[in-house]
N, C-alpha and C. Protein backbone atom coordinates (compact mmCIF):
# COMPACT_ATOMS: atom_id res chain seq x y z
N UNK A 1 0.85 -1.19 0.00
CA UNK A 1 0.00 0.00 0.00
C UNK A 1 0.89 1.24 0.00
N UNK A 2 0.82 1.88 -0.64
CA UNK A 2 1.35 3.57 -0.47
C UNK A 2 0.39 4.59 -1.06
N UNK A 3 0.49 5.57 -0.19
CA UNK A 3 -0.24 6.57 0.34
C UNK A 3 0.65 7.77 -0.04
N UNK A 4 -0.02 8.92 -0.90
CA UNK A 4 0.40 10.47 -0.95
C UNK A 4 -0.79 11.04 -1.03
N UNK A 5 0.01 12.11 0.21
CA UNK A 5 -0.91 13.11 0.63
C UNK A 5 -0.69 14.35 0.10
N UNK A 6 -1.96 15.33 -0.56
CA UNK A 6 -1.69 16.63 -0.95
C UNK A 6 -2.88 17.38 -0.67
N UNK A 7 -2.56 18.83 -1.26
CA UNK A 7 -3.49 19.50 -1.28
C UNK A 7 -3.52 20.24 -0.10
N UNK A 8 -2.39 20.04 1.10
CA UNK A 8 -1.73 21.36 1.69
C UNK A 8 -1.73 22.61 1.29
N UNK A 9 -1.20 23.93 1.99
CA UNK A 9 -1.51 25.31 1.61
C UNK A 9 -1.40 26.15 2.81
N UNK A 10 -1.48 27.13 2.31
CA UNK A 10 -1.74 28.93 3.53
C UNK A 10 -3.07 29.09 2.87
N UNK A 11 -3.55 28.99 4.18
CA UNK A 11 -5.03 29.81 4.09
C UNK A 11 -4.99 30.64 5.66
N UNK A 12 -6.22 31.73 5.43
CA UNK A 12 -6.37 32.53 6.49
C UNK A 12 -6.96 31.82 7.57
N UNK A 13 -7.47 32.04 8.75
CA UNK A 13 -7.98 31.45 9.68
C UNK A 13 -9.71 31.53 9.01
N UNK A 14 -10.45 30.90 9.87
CA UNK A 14 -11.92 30.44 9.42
C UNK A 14 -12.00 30.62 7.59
N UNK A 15 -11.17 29.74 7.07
CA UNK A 15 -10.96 29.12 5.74
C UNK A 15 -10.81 27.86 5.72
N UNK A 16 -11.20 26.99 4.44
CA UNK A 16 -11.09 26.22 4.51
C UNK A 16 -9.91 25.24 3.23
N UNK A 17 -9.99 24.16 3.92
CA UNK A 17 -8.78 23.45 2.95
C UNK A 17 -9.37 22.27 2.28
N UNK A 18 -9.38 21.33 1.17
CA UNK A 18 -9.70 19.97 1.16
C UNK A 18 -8.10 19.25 0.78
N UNK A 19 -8.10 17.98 1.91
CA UNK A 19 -6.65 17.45 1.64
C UNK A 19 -7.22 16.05 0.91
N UNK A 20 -6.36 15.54 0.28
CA UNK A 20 -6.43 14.66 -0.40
C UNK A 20 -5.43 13.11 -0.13
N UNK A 21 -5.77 11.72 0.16
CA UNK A 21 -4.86 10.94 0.15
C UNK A 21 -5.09 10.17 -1.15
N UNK A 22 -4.21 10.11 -1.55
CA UNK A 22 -3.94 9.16 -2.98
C UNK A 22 -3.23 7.56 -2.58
N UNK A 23 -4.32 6.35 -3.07
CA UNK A 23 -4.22 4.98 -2.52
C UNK A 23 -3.63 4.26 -3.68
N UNK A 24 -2.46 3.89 -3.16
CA UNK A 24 -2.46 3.17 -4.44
C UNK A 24 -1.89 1.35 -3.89
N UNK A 25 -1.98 0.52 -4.51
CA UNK A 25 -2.03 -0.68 -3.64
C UNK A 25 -3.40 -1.58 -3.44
N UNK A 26 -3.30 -2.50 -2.90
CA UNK A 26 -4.39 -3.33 -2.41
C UNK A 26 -4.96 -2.89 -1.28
N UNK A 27 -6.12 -2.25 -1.15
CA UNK A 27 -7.16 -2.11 -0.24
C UNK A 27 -7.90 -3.15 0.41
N UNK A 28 -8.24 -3.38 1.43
CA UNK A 28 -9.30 -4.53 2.29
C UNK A 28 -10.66 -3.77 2.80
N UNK A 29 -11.55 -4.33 2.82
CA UNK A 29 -12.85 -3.65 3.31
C UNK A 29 -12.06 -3.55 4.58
N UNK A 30 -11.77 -4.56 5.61
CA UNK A 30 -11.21 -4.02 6.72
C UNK A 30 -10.46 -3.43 7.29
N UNK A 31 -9.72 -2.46 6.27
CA UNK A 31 -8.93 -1.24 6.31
C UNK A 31 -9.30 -0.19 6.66
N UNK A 32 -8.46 0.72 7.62
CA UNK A 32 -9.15 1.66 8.15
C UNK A 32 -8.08 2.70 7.68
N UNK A 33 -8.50 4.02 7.21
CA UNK A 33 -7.67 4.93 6.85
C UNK A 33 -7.90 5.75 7.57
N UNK A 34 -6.21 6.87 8.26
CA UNK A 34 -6.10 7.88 8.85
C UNK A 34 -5.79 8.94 8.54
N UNK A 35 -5.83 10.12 9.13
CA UNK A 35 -5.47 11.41 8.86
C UNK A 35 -4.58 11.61 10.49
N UNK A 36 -3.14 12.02 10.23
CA UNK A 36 -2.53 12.58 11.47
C UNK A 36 -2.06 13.89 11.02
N UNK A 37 -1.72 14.59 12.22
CA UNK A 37 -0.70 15.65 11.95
C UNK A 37 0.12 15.82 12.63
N UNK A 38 0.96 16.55 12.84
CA UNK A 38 2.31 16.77 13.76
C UNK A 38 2.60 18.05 13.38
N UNK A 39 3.03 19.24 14.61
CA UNK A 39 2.82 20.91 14.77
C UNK A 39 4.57 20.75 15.36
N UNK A 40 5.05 21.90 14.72
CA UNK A 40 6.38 21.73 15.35
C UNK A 40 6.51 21.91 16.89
N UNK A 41 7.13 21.17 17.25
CA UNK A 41 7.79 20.85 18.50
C UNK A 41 6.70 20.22 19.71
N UNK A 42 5.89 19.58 18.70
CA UNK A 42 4.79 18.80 19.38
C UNK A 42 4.72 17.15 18.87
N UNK A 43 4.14 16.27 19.50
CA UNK A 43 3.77 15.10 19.16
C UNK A 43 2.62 15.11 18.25
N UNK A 44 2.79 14.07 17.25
CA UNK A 44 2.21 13.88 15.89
C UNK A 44 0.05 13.22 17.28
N UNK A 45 -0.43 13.81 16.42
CA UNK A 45 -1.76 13.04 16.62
C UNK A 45 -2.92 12.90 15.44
N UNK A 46 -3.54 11.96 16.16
CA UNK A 46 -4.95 11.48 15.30
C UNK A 46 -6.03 13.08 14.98
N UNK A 47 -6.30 12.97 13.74
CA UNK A 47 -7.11 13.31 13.30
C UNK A 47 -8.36 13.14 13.12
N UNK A 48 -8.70 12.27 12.07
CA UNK A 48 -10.04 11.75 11.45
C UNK A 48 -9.26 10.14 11.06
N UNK A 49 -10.30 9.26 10.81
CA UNK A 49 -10.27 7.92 10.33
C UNK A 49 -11.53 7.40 9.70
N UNK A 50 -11.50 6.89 8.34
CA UNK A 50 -12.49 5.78 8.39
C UNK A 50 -12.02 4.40 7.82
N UNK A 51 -13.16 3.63 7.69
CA UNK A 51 -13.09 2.47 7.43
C UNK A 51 -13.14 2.53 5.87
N UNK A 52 -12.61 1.67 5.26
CA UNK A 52 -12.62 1.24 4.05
C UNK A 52 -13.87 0.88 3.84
N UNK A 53 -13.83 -0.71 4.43
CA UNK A 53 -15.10 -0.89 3.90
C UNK A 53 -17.09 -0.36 3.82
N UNK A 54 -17.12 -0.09 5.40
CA UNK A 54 -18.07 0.68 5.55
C UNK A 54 -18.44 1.62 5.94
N UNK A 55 -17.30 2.80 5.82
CA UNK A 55 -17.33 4.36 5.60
C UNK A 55 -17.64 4.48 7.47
N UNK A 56 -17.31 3.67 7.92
CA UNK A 56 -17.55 4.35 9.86
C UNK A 56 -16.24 5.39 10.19
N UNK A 57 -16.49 6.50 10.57
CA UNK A 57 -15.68 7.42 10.90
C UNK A 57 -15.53 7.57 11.88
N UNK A 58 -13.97 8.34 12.83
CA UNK A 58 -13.90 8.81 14.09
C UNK A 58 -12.81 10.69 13.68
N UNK A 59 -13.27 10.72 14.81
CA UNK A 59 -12.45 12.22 14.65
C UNK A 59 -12.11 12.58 16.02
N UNK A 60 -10.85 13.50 16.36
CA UNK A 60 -10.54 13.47 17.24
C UNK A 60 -11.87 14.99 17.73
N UNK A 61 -11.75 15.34 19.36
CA UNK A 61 -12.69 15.65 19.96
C UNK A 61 -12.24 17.85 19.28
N UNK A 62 -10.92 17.88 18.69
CA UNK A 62 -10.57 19.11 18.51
C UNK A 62 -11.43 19.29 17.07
N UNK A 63 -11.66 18.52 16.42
CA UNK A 63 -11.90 18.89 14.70
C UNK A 63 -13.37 18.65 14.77
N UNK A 64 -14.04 17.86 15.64
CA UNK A 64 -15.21 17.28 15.23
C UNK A 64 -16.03 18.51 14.92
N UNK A 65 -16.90 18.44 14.27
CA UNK A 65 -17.92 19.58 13.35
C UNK A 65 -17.22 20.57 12.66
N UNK A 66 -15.62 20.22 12.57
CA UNK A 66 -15.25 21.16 11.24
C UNK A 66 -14.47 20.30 10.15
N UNK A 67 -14.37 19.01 10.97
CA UNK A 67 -13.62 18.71 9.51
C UNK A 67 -14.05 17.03 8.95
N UNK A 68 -14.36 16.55 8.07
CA UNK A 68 -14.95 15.26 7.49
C UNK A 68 -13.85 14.90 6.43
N UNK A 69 -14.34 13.59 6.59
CA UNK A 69 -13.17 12.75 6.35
C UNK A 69 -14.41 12.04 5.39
N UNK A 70 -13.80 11.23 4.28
CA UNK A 70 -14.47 10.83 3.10
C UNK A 70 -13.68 9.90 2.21
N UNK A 71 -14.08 8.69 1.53
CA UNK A 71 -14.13 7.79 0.81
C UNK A 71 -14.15 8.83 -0.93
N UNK A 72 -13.20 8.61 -1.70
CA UNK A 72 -13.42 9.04 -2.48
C UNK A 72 -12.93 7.53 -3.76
N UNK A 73 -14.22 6.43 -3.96
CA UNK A 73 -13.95 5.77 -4.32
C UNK A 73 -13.66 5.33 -6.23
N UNK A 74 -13.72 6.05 -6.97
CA UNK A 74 -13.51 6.55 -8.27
C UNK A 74 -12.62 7.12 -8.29
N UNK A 75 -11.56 7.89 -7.25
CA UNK A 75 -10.58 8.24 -7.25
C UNK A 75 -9.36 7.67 -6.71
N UNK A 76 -10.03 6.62 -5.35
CA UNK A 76 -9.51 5.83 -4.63
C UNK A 76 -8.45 7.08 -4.01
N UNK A 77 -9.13 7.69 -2.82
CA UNK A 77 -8.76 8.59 -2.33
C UNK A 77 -9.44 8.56 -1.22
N UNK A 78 -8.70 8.87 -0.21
CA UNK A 78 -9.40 9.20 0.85
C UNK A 78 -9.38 10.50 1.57
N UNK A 79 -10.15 12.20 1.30
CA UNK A 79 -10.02 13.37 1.56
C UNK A 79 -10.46 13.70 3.09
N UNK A 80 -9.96 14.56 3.59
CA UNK A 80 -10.35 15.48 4.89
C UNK A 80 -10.34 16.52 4.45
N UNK A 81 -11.70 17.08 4.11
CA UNK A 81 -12.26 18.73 4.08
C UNK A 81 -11.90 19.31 5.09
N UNK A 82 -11.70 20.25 5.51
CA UNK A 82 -11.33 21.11 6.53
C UNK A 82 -11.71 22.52 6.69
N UNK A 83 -12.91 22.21 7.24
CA UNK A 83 -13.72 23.84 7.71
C UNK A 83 -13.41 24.84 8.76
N UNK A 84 -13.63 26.12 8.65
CA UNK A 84 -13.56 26.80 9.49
C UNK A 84 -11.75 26.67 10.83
N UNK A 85 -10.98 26.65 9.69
CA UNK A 85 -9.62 26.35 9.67
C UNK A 85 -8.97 27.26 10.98
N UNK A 86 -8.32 26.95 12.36
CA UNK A 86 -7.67 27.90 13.61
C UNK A 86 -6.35 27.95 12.98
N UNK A 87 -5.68 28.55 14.04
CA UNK A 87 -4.09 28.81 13.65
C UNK A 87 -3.61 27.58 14.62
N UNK A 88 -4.40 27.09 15.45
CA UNK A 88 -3.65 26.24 15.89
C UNK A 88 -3.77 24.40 14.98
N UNK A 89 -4.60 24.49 13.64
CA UNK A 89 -4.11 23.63 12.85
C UNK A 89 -3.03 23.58 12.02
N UNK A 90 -2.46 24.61 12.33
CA UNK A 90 -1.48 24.43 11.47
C UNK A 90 -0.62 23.07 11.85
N UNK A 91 -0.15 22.61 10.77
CA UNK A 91 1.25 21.26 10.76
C UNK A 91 0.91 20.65 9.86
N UNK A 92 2.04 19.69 10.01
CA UNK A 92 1.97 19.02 9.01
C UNK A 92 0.65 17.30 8.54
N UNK A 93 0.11 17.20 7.54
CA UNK A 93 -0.75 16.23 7.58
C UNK A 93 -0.14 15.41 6.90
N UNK A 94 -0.35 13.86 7.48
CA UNK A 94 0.23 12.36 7.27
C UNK A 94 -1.41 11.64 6.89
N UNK A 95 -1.15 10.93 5.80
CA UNK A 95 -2.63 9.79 6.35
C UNK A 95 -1.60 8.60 6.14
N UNK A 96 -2.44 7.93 6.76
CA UNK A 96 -2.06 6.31 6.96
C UNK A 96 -2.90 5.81 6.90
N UNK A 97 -2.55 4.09 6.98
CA UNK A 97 -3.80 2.89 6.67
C UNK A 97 -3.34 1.61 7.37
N UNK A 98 -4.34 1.01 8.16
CA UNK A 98 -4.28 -0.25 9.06
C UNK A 98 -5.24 -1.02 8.86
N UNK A 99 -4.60 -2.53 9.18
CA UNK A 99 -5.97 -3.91 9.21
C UNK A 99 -6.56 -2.70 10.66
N UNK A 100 -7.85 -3.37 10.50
CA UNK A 100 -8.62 -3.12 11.39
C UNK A 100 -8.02 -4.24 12.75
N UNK A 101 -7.13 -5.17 12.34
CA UNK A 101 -7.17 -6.02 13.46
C UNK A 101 -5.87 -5.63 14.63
N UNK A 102 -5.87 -4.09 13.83
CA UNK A 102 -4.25 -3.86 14.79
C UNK A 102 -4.25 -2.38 14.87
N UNK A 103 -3.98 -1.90 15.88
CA UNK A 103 -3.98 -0.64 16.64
C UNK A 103 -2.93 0.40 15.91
N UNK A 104 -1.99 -0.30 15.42
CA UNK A 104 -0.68 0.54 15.08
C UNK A 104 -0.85 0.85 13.18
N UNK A 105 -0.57 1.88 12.73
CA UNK A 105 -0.66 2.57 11.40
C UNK A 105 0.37 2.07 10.85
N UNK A 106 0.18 0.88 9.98
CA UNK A 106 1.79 0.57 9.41
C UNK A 106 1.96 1.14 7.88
N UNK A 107 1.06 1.92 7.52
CA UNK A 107 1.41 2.43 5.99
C UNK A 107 1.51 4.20 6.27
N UNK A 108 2.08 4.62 6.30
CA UNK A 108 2.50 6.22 5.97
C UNK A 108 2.35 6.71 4.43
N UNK A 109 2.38 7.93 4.51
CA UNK A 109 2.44 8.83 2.89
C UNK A 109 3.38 10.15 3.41
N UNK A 110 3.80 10.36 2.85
CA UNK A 110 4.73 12.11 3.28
C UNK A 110 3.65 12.60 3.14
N UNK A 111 4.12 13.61 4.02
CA UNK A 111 2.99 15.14 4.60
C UNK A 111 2.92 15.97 3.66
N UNK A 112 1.37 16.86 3.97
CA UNK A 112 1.59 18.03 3.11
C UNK A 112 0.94 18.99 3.97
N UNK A 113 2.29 20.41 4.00
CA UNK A 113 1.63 21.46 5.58
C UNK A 113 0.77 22.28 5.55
N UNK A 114 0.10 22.53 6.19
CA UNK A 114 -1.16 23.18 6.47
C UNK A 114 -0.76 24.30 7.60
N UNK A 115 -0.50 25.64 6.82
CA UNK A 115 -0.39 26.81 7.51
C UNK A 115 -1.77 27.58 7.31
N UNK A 116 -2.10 28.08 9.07
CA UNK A 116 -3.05 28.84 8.78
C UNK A 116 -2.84 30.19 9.57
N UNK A 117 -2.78 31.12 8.93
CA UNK A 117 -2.36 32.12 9.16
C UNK A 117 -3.41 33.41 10.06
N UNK A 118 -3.54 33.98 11.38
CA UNK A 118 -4.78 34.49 12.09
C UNK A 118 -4.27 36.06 11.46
């Protein structure tokens, strides 16, 4: 499986972004795809996730009602829209992808940064 992420940028604060992961590889319905980020001189965290196969989503408790995460299956992509954009999103965004039967993200994509400027 490998994963690139784009569609990073400077936008102003309460703007919005759509990021994009590009899948390329063998997919499983029981695959779950992530969105992380990592802010300099901070620890990388969870974002948004869903499932491959049946589109169940989680989001962490900072983004929920601004940002959705989506199946883009004709593109075989998996995007995080990103509404109403703080300065404290800024960093960098990673997605990744896991069996559902294991806790740990073993597929990465290089980042693409997300400056938002107040």
């Amino acid at each position: 499986v490998q994963l690139q992420a784009s569609g990073g940028g400077l936008v102003q604060a309460g703007g919005s972004l759509r990021l994009s992961c590009a899948v390329s590889g063998r997919i499983f319905s029981n695959y779950v795809m992530g969105w992380f980020r990592q802010a300099p001189g901070k620890e990388r965290e969870f974002v948004a996730s869903i499932r491959w196969g049946d589109g169940r989503t989680s989001y962490a408790d900072s983004v929920k009602g601004r940002f959705n995460i989506f199946r883009n299956n004709a593109k075989n992509t998996v995007d995080l829209q990103m509404n109403s954009l703080k300065s404290e999103d800024t960093a960098n965004y990673y997605c990744a992808a896991r069996g559902d039967w294991s806790t740990a993200y073993e597929h990465w994509g290089r980042g693409t940064q997300v400056t938002v400027s107040s």
